[in-house]
C-alpha atoms as a PDB file:
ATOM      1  CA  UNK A   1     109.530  27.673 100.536  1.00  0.00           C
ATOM      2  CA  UNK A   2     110.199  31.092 102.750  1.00  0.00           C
ATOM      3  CA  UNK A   3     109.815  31.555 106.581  1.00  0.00           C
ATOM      4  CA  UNK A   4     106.947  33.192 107.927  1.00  0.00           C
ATOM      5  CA  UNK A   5     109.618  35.844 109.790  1.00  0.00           C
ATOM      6  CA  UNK A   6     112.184  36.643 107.733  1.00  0.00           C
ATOM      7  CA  UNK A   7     113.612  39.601 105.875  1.00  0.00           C
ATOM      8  CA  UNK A   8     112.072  38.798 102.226  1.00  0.00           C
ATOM      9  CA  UNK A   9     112.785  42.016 100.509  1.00  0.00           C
ATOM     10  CA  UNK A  10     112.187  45.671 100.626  1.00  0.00           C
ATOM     11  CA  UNK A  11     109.396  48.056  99.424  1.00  0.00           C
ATOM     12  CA  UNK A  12     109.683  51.475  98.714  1.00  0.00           C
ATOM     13  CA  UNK A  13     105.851  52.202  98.339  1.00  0.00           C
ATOM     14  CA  UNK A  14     106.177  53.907 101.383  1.00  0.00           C
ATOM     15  CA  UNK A  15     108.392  56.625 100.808  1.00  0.00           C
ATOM     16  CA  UNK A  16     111.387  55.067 102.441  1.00  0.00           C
ATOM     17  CA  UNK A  17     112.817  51.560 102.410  1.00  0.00           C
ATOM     18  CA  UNK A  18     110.703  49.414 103.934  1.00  0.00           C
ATOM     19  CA  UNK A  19     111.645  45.410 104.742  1.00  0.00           C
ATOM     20  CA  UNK A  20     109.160  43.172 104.162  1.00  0.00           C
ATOM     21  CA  UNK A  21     109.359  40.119 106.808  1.00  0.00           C
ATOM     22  CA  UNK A  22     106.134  38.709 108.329  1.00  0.00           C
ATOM     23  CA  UNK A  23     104.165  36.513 105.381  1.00  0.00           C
ATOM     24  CA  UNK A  24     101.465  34.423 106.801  1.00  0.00           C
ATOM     25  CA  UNK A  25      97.650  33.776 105.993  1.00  0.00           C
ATOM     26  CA  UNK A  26      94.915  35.002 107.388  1.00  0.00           C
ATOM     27  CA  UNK A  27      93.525  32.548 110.287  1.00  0.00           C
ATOM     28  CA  UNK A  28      97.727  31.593 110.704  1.00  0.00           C
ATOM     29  CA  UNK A  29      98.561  35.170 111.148  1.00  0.00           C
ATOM     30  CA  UNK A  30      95.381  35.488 113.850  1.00  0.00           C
ATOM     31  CA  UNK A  31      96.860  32.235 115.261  1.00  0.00           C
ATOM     32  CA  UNK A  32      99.795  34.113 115.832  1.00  0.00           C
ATOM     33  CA  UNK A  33      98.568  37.117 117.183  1.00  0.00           C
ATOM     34  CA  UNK A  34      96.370  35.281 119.567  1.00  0.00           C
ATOM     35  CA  UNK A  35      99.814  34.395 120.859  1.00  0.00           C
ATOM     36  CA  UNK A  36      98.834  30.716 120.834  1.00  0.00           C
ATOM     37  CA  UNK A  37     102.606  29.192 120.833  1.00  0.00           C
ATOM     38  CA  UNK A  38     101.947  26.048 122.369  1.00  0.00           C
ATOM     39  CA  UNK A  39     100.336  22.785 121.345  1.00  0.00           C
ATOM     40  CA  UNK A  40      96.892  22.833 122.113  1.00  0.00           C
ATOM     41  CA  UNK A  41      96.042  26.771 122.257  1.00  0.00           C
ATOM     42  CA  UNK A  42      92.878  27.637 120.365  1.00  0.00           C
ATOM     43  CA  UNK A  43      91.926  30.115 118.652  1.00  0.00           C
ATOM     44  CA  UNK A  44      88.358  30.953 116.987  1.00  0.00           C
ATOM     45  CA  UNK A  45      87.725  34.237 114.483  1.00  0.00           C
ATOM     46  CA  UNK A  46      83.521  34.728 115.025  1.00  0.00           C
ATOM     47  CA  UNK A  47      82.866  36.749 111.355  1.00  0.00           C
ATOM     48  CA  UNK A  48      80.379  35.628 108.689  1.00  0.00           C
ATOM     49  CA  UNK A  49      81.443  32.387 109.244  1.00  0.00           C
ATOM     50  CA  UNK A  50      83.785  30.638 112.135  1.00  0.00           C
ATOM     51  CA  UNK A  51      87.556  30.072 111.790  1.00  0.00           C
ATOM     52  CA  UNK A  52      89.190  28.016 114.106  1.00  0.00           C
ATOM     53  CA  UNK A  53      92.536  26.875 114.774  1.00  0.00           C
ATOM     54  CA  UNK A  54      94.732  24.632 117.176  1.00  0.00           C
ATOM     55  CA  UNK A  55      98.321  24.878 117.664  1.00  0.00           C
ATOM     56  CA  UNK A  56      99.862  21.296 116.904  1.00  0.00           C
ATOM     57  CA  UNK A  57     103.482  22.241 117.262  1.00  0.00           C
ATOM     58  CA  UNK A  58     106.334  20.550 115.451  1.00  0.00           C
ATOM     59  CA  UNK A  59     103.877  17.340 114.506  1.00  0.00           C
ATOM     60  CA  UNK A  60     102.292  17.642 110.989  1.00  0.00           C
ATOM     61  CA  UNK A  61      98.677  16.762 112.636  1.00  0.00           C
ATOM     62  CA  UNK A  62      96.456  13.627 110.954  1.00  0.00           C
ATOM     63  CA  UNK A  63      92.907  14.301 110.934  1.00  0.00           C
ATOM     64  CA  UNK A  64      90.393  11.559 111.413  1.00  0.00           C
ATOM     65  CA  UNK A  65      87.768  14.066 112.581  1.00  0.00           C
ATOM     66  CA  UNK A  66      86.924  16.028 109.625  1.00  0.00           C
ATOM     67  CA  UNK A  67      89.555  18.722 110.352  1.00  0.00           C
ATOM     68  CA  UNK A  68      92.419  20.196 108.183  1.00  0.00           C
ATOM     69  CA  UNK A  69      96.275  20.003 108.570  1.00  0.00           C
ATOM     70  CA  UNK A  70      97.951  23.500 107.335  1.00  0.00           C
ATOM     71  CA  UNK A  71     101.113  25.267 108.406  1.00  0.00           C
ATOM     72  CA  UNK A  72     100.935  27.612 111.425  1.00  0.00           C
ATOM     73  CA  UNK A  73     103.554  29.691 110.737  1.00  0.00           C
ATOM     74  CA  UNK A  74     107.608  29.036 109.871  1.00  0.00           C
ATOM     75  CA  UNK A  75     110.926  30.535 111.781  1.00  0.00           C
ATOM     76  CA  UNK A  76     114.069  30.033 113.074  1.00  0.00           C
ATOM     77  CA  UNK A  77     114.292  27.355 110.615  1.00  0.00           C
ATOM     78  CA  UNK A  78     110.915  25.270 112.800  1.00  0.00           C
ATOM     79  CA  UNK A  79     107.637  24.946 111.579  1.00  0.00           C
ATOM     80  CA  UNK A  80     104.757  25.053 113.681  1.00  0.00           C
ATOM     81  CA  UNK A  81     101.366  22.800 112.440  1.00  0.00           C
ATOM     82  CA  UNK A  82      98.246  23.626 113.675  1.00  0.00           C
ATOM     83  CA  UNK A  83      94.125  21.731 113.095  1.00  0.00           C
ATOM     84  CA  UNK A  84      91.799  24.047 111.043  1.00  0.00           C
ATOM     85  CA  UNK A  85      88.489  23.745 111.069  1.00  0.00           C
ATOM     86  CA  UNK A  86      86.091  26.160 109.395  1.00  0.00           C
ATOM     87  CA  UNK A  87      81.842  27.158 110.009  1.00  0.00           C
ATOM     88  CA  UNK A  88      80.521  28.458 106.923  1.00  0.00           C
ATOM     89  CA  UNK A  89      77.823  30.073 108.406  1.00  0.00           C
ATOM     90  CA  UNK A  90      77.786  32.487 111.626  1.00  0.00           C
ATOM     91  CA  UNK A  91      77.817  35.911 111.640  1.00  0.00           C
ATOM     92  CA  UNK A  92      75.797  35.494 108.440  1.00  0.00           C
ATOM     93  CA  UNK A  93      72.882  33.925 110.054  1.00  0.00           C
ATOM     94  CA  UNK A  94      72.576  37.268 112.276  1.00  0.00           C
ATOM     95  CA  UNK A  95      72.712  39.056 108.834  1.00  0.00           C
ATOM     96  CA  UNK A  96      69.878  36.993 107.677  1.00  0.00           C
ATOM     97  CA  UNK A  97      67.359  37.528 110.493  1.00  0.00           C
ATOM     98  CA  UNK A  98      67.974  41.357 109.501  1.00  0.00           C
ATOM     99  CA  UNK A  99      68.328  41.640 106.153  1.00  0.00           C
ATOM    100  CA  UNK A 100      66.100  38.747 104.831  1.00  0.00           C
ATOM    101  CA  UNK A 101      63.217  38.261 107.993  1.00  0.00           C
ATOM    102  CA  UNK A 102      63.585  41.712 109.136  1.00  0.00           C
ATOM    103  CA  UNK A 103      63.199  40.517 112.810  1.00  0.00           C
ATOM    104  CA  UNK A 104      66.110  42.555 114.050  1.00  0.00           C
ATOM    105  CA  UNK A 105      67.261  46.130 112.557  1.00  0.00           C
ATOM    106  CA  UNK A 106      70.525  45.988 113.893  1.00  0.00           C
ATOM    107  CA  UNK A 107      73.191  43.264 114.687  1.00  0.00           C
ATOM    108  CA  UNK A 108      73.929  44.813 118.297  1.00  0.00           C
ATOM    109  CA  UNK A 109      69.995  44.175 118.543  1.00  0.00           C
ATOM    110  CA  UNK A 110      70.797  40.513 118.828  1.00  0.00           C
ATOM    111  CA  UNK A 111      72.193  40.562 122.484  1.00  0.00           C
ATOM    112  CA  UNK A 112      69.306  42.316 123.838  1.00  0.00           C
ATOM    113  CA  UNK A 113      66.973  40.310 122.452  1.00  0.00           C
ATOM    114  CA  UNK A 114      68.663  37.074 123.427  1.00  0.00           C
ATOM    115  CA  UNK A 115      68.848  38.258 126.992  1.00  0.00           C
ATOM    116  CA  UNK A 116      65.038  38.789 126.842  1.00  0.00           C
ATOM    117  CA  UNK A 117      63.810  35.610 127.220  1.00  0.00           C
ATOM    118  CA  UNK A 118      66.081  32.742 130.278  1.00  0.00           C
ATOM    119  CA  UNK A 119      66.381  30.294 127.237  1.00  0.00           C
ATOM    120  CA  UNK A 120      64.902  29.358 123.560  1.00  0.00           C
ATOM    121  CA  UNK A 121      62.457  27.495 124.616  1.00  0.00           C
ATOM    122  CA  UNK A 122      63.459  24.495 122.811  1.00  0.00           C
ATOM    123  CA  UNK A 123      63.917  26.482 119.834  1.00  0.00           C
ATOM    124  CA  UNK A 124      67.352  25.014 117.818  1.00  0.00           C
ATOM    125  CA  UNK A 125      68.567  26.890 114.879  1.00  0.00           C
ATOM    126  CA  UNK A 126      70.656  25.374 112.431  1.00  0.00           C
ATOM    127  CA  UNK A 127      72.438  27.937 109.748  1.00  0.00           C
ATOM    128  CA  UNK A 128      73.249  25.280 107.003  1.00  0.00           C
ATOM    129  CA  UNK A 129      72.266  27.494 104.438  1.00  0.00           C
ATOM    130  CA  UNK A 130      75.249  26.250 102.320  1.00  0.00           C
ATOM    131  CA  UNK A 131      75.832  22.956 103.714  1.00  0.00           C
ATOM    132  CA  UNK A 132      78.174  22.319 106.919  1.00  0.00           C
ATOM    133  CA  UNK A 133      81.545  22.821 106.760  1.00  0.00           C
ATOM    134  CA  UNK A 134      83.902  20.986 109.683  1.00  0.00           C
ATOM    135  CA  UNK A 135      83.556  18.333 111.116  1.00  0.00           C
ATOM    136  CA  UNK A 136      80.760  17.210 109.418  1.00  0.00           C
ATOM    137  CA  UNK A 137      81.236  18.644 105.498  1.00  0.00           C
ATOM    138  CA  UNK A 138      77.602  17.608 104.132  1.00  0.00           C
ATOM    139  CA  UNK A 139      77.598  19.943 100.955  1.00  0.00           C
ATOM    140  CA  UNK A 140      73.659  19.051 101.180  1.00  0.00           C
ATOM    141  CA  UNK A 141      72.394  19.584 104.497  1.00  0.00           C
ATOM    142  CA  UNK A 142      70.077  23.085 104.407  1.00  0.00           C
ATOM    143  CA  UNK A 143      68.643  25.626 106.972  1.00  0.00           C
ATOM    144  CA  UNK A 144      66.160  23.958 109.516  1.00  0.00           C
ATOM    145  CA  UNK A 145      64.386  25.548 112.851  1.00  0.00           C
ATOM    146  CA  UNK A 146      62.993  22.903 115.059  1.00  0.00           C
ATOM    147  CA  UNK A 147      61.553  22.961 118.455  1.00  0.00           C
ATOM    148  CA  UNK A 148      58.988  25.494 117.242  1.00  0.00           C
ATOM    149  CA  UNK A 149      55.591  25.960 119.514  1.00  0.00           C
ATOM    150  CA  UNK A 150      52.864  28.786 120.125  1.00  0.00           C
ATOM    151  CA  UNK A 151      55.038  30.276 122.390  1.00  0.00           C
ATOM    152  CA  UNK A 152      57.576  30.708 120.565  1.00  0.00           C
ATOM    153  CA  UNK A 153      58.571  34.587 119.499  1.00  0.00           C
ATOM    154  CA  UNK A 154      61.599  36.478 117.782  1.00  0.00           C
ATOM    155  CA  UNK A 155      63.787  36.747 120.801  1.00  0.00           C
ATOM    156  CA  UNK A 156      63.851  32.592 121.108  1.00  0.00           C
ATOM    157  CA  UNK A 157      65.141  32.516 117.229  1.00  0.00           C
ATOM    158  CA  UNK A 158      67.517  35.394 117.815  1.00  0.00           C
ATOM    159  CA  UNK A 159      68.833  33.421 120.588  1.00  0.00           C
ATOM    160  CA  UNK A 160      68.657  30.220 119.108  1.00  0.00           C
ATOM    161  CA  UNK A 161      70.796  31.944 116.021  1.00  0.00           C
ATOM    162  CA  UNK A 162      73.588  32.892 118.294  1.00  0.00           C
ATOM    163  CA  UNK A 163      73.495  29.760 120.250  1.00  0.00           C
ATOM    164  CA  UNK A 164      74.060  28.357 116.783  1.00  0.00           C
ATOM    165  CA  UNK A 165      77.076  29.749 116.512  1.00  0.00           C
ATOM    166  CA  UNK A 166      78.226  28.611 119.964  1.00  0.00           C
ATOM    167  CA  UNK A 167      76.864  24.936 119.297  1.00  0.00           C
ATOM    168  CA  UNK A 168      78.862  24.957 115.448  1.00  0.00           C
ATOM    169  CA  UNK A 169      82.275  25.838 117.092  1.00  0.00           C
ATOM    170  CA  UNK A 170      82.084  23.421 120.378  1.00  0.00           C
ATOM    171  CA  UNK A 171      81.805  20.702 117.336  1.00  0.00           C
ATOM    172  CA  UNK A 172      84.916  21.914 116.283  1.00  0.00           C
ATOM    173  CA  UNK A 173      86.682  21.847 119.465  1.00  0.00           C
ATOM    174  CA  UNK A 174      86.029  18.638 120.310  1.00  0.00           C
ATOM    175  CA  UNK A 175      87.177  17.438 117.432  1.00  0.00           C
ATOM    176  CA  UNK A 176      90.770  18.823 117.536  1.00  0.00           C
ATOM    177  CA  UNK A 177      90.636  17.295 120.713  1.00  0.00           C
ATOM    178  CA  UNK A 178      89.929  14.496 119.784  1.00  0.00           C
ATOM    179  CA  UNK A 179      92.669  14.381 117.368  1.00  0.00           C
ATOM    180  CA  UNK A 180      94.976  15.830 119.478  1.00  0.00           C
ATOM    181  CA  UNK A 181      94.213  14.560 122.455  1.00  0.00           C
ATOM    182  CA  UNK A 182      94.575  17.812 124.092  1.00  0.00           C
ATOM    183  CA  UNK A 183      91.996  20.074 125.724  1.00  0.00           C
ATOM    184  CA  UNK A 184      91.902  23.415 125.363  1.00  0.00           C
ATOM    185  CA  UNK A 185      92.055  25.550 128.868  1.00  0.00           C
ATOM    186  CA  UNK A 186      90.559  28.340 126.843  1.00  0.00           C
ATOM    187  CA  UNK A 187      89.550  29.674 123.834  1.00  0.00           C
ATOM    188  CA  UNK A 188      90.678  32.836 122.367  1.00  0.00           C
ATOM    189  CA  UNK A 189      88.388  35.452 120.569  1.00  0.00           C
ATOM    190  CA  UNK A 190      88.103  37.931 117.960  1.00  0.00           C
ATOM    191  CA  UNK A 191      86.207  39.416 114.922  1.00  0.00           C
ATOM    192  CA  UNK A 192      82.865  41.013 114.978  1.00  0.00           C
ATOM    193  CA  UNK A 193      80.129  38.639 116.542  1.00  0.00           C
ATOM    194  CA  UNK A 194      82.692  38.054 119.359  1.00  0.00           C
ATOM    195  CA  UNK A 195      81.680  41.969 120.202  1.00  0.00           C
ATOM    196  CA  UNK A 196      78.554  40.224 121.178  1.00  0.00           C
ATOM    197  CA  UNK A 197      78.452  39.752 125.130  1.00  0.00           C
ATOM    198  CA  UNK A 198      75.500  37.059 125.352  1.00  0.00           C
ATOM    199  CA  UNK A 199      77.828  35.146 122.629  1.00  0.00           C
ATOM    200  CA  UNK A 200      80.733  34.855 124.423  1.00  0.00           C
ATOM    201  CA  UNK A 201      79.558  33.993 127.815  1.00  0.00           C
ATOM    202  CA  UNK A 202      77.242  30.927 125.993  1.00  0.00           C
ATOM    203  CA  UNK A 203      80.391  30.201 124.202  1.00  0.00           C
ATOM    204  CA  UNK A 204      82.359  29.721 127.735  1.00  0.00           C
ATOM    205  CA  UNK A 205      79.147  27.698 128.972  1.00  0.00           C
ATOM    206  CA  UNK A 206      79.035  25.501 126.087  1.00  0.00           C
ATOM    207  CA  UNK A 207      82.120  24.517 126.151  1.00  0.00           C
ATOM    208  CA  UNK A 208      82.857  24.432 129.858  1.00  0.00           C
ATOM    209  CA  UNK A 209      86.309  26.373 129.593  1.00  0.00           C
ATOM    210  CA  UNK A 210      87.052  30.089 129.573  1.00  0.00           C
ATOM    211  CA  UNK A 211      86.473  32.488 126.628  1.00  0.00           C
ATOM    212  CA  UNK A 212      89.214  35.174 126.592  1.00  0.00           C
ATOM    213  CA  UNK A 213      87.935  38.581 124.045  1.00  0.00           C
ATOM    214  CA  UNK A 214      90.898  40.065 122.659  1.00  0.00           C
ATOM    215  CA  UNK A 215      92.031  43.752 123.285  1.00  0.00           C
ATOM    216  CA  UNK A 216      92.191  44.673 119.136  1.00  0.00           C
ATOM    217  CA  UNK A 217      89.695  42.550 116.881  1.00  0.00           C
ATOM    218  CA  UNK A 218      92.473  42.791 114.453  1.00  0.00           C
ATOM    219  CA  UNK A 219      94.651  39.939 115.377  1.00  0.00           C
ATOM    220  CA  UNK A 220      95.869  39.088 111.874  1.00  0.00           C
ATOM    221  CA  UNK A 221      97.198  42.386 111.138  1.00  0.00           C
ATOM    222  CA  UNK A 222      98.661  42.394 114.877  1.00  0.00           C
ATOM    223  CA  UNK A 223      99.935  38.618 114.100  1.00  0.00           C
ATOM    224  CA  UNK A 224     102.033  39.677 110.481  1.00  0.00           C
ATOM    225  CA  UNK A 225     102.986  42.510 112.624  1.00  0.00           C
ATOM    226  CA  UNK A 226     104.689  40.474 115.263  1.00  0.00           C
ATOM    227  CA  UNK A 227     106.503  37.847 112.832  1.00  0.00           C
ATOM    228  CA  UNK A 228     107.325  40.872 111.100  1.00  0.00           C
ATOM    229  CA  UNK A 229     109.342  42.302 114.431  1.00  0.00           C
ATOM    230  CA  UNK A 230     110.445  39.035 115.671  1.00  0.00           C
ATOM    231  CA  UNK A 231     112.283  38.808 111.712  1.00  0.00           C
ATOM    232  CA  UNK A 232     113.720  42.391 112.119  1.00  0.00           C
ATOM    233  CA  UNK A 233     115.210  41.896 116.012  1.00  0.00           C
ATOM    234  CA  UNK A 234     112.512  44.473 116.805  1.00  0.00           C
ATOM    235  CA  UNK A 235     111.292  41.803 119.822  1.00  0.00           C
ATOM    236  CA  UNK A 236     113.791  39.337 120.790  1.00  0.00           C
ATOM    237  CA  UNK A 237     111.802  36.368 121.005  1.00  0.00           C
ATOM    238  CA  UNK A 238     108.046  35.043 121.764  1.00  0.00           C
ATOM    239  CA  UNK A 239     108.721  35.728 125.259  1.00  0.00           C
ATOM    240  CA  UNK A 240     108.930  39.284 124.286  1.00  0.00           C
ATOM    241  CA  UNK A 241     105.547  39.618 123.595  1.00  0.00           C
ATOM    242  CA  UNK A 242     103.829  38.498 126.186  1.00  0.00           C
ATOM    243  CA  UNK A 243     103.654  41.848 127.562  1.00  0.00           C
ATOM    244  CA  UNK A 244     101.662  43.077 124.235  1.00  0.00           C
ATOM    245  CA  UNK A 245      99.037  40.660 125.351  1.00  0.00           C
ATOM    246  CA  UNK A 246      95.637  42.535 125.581  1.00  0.00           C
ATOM    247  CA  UNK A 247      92.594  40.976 126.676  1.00  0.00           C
ATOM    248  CA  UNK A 248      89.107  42.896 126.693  1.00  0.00           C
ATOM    249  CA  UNK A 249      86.998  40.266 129.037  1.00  0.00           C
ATOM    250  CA  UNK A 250      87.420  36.709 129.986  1.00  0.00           C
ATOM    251  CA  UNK A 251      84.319  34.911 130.416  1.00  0.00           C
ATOM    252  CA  UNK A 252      83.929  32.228 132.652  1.00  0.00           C
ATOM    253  CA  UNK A 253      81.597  29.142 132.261  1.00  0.00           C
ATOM    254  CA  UNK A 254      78.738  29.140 134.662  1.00  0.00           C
ATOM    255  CA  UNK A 255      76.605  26.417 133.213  1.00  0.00           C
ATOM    256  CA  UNK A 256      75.928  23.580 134.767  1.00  0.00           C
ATOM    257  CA  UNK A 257      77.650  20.257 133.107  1.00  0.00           C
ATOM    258  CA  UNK A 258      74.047  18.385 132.817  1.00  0.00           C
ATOM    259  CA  UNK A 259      72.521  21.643 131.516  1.00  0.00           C
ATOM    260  CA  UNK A 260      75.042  21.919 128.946  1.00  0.00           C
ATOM    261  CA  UNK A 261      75.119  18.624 127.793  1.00  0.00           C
ATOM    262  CA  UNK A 262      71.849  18.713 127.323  1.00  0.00           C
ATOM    263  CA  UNK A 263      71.691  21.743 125.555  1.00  0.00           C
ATOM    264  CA  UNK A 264      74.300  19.681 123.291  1.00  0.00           C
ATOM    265  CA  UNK A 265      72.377  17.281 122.988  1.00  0.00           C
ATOM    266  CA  UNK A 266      69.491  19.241 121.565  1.00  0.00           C
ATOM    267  CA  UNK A 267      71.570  20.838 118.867  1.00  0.00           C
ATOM    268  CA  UNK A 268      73.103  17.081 117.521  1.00  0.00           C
ATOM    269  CA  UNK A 269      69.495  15.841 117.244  1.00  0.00           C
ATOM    270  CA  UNK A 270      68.493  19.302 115.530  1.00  0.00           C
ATOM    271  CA  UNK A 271      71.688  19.025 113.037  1.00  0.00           C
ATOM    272  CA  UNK A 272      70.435  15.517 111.877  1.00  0.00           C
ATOM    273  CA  UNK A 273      67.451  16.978 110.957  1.00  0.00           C
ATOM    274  CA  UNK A 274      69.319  19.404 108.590  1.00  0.00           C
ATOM    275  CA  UNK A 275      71.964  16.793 106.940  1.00  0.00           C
ATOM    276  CA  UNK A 276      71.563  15.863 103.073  1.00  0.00           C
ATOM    277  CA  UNK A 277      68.123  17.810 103.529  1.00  0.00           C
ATOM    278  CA  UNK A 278      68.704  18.704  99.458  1.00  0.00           C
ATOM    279  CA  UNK A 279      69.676  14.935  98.081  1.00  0.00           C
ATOM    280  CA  UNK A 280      66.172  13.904 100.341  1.00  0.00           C
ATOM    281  CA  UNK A 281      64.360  16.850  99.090  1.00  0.00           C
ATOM    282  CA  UNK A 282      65.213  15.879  95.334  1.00  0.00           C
ATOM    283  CA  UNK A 283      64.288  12.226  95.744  1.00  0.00           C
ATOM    284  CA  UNK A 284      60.727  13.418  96.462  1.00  0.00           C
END
């Protein structure tokens, strides 16, 4: 097995020779370039679905939480661990209220019309469309919209769709920390949806800790990048790059704790109505 920052070779696809020295996947890479070096730094990547990972330094981490253990990333002969726990469905569930309902025509749409209306009026969307991935992994659970009344219009299910997102990843939080037994100070943010303003400030509130947006929604390429440099001496250390750190907004919570836990609350009872909807559905 190879280092995540070492020299590995050299390519001359590029006209010249070039050495090839950051190797890392996806979500590690984006750990990485999140800059998240020690134990108990967060990251979350909003796209179609959410990707989230803790750093669990030197520790190869034991799940009982319905979380992964994978490699962070490998060098100077240490490994770093990190918890990995993965939403299928986000981003995606915007895509469906515009390609599929037609409520919205664009994704940007979405913030507006979630800042139309103070709140969803009791309106909880769950985006199980196929099944829930971490913590819960219920391969049958399906799509469900509760809280519905008269009153009840397209900017309360936009909302409630973006809350959803906010609602799926706090699950995921809490559960590395309860594995861990370390809580995040703050969450760091990238891909798509996190463009979304309304998103990232519920986020914050949700989870009572500060959301920080990163400068370049590209933080895997940016993370392969850096292991890359560290390899090659062109940064010295981690140190190095703090001063590459580049942060687009920080949003601060501004919820109230009994508001937000029972917002929570409201979701959990809305996810039970979604879970092993399909076996219960087939038994009928």
């Amino acid at each position: 097995m190879k280092p995540s920052s070492e020299v590995l070779g050299e390519s001359d696809f590029f006209g010249g020779r070039v050495p090839i020295a950051g190797v890392a996947g996806d979500q590690q890479a984006s750990l990485f370039g999140h800059q998240c070096f020690r134990p108990g730094t967060v990251k979350n990547t909003y796209g179609t679905g959410c990707f989230l990972l803790m750093n669990m330094g030197a520790e190869i981490p034991r799940s009982e939480s319905g979380l992964l253990a994978t490699i962070g990333w490998g060098r100077n002969r240490q490994t770093v661990y990190a918890l990995e726990g993965s939403v299928f469905i986000a981003g995606a569930a915007i895509q469906w209220l515009r390609d599929e309902m037609k409520l919205i025509k664009h994704a940007a749409e979405s913030e507006l019309m979630a800042r139309a209306v103070p709140d969803t009026q009791g309106v909880y969307f769950v985006p199980a469309f196929v099944g829930l991935g971490a913590p819960h992994w219920d391969a049958y659970a399906r799509g469900t919209i509760v809280g519905l009344t008269q009153g009840a219009n397209r900017n309360h299910l936009v909302r409630a769709a973006l809350e959803s997102i906010a609602y799926q990843t706090r699950e995921v939080v809490d559960a590395m920390a309860r594995d861990s037994g370390l809580r995040p100070e703050v969450l760091r943010v990238d891909g798509g949806a996190a463009r979304n303003n309304f998103l990232c400030q519920f986020q914050a509130d949700i989870l009572g800790i500060p959301v920080e947006r990163a400068g370049t929604t590209e933080s895997t390429a940016l993370g392969a990048a850096y292991l890359a440099g560290l390899a090659t001496g062109f940064w010295k250390d981690e140190h190095a790059l703090s001063e590459h750190l580049k942060i687009d907004r920080r949003f601060e919570p501004a919820l109230e704790v009994s508001r937000r836990e029972e917002l929570f609350a409201g979701w959990r009872r809305a996810l039970e109505r979604a879970k092993g909807w399909a076996v219960e559905n087939r038994k009928q």
